[in-house]
Protein backbone atom coordinates (compact mmCIF):
# COMPACT_ATOMS: atom_id res chain seq x y z
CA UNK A 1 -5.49 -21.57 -2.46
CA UNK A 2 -4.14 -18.78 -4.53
CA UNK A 3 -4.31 -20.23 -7.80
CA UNK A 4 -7.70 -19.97 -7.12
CA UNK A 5 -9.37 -17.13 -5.08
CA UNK A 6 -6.22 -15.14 -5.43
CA UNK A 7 -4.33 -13.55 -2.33
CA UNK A 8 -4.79 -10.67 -0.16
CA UNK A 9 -1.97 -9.04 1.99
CA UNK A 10 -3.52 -6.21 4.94
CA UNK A 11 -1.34 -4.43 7.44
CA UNK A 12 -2.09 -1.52 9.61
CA UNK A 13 0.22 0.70 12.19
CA UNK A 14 -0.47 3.83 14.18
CA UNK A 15 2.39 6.47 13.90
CA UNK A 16 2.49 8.95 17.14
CA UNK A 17 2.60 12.69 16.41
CA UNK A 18 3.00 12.01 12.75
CA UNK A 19 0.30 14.47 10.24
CA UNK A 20 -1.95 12.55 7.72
CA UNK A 21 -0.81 14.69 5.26
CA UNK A 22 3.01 14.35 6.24
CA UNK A 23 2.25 10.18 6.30
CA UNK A 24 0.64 9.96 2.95
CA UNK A 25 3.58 12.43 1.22
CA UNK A 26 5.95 9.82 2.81
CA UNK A 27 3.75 6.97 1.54
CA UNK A 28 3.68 8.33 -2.08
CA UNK A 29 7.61 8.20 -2.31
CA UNK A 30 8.18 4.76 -0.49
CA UNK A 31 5.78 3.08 -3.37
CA UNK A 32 7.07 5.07 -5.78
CA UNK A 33 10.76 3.63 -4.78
CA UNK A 34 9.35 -0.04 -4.95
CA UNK A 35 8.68 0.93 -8.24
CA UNK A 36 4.86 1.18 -8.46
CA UNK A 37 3.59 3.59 -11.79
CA UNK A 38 0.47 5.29 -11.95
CA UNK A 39 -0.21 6.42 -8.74
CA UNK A 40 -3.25 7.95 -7.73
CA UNK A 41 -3.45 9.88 -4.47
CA UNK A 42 -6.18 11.61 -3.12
CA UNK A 43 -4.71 13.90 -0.33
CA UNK A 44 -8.30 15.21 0.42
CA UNK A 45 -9.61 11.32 1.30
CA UNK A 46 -6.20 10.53 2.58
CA UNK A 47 -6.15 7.66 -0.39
CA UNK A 48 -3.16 6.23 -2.43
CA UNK A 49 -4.41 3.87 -4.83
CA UNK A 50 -1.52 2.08 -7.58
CA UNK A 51 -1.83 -0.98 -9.49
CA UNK A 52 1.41 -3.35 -11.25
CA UNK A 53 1.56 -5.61 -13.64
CA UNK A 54 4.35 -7.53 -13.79
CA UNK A 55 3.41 -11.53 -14.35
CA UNK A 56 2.54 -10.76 -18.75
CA UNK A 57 -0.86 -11.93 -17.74
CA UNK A 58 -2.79 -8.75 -18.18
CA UNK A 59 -4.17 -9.21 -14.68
CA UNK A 60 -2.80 -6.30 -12.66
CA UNK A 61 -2.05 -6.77 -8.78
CA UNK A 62 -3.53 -3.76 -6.63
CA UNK A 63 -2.42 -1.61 -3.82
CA UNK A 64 -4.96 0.20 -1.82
CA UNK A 65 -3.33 2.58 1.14
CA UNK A 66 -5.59 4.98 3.72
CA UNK A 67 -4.02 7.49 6.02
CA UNK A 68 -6.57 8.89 8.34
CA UNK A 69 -5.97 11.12 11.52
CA UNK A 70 -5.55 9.14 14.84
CA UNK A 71 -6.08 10.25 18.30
CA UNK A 72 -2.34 9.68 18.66
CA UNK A 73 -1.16 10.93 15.12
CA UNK A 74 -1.68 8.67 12.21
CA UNK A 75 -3.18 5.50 11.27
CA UNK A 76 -2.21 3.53 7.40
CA UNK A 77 -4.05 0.47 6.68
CA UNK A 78 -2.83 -0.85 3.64
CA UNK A 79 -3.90 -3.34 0.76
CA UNK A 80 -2.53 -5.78 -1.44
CA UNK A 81 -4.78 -7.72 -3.83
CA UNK A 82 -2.94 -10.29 -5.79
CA UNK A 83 -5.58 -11.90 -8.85
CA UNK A 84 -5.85 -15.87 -9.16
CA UNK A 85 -3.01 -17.84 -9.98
CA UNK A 86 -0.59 -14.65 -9.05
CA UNK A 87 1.86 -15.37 -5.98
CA UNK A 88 4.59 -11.89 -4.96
CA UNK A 89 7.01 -13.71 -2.65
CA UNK A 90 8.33 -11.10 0.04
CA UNK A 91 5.06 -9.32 -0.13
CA UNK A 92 4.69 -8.87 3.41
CA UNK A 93 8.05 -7.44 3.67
CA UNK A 94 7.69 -5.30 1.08
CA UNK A 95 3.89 -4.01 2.35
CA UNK A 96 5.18 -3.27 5.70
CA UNK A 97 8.52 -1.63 4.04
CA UNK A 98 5.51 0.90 2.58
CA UNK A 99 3.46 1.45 5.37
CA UNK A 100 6.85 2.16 7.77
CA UNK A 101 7.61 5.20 5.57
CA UNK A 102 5.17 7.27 7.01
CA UNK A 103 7.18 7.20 10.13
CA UNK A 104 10.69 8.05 8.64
């Protein structure tokens, strides 16, 4: 019940013969497009870590992304925390949008 416990949105994908460091560069311009501010990346860990708020409430809503190396390239795992009483319709969409741009 998300007015509530609040809401949390994960997604994951592996991208082939894609670099880390290539994946989280590509990352860092997708959520800056959606129009995330304050991004903090950390290309050492591989970490991208941005927070909005855009309800007036004071309660931001958080997005947490990881690139790591993969046998096969690149893995993301990505984040969304969304605070009690906060819904973000198209979330999903929009999450997945993010974590796809490390394989453009």
């Amino acid at each position: 019940m998300p007015l509530v416990t609040g809401l949390t949105h994960k997604t994951w994908m592996v991208f082939p013969s894609v670099n880390s460091t290539v994946a989280l560069d590509k990352i860092t311009r997708a959520v800056l497009a959606e129009g995330f501010a304050n991004v903090s990346v950390d290309k050492k860990l591989g970490t991208l870590t941005t927070q909005q708020e855009t309800t007036g409430s004071g309660r931001p809503q958080t997005l947490r992304v990881v690139v790591r190396n993969d046998a096969k390239g690149s893995r993301v795992d990505a984040v969304f925390i969304l605070p009690p009483g906060q819904v973000a319709p198209g979330v999903s969409n929009n999450l997945c949008r993010v974590v796809n741009a490390a394989g453009q």
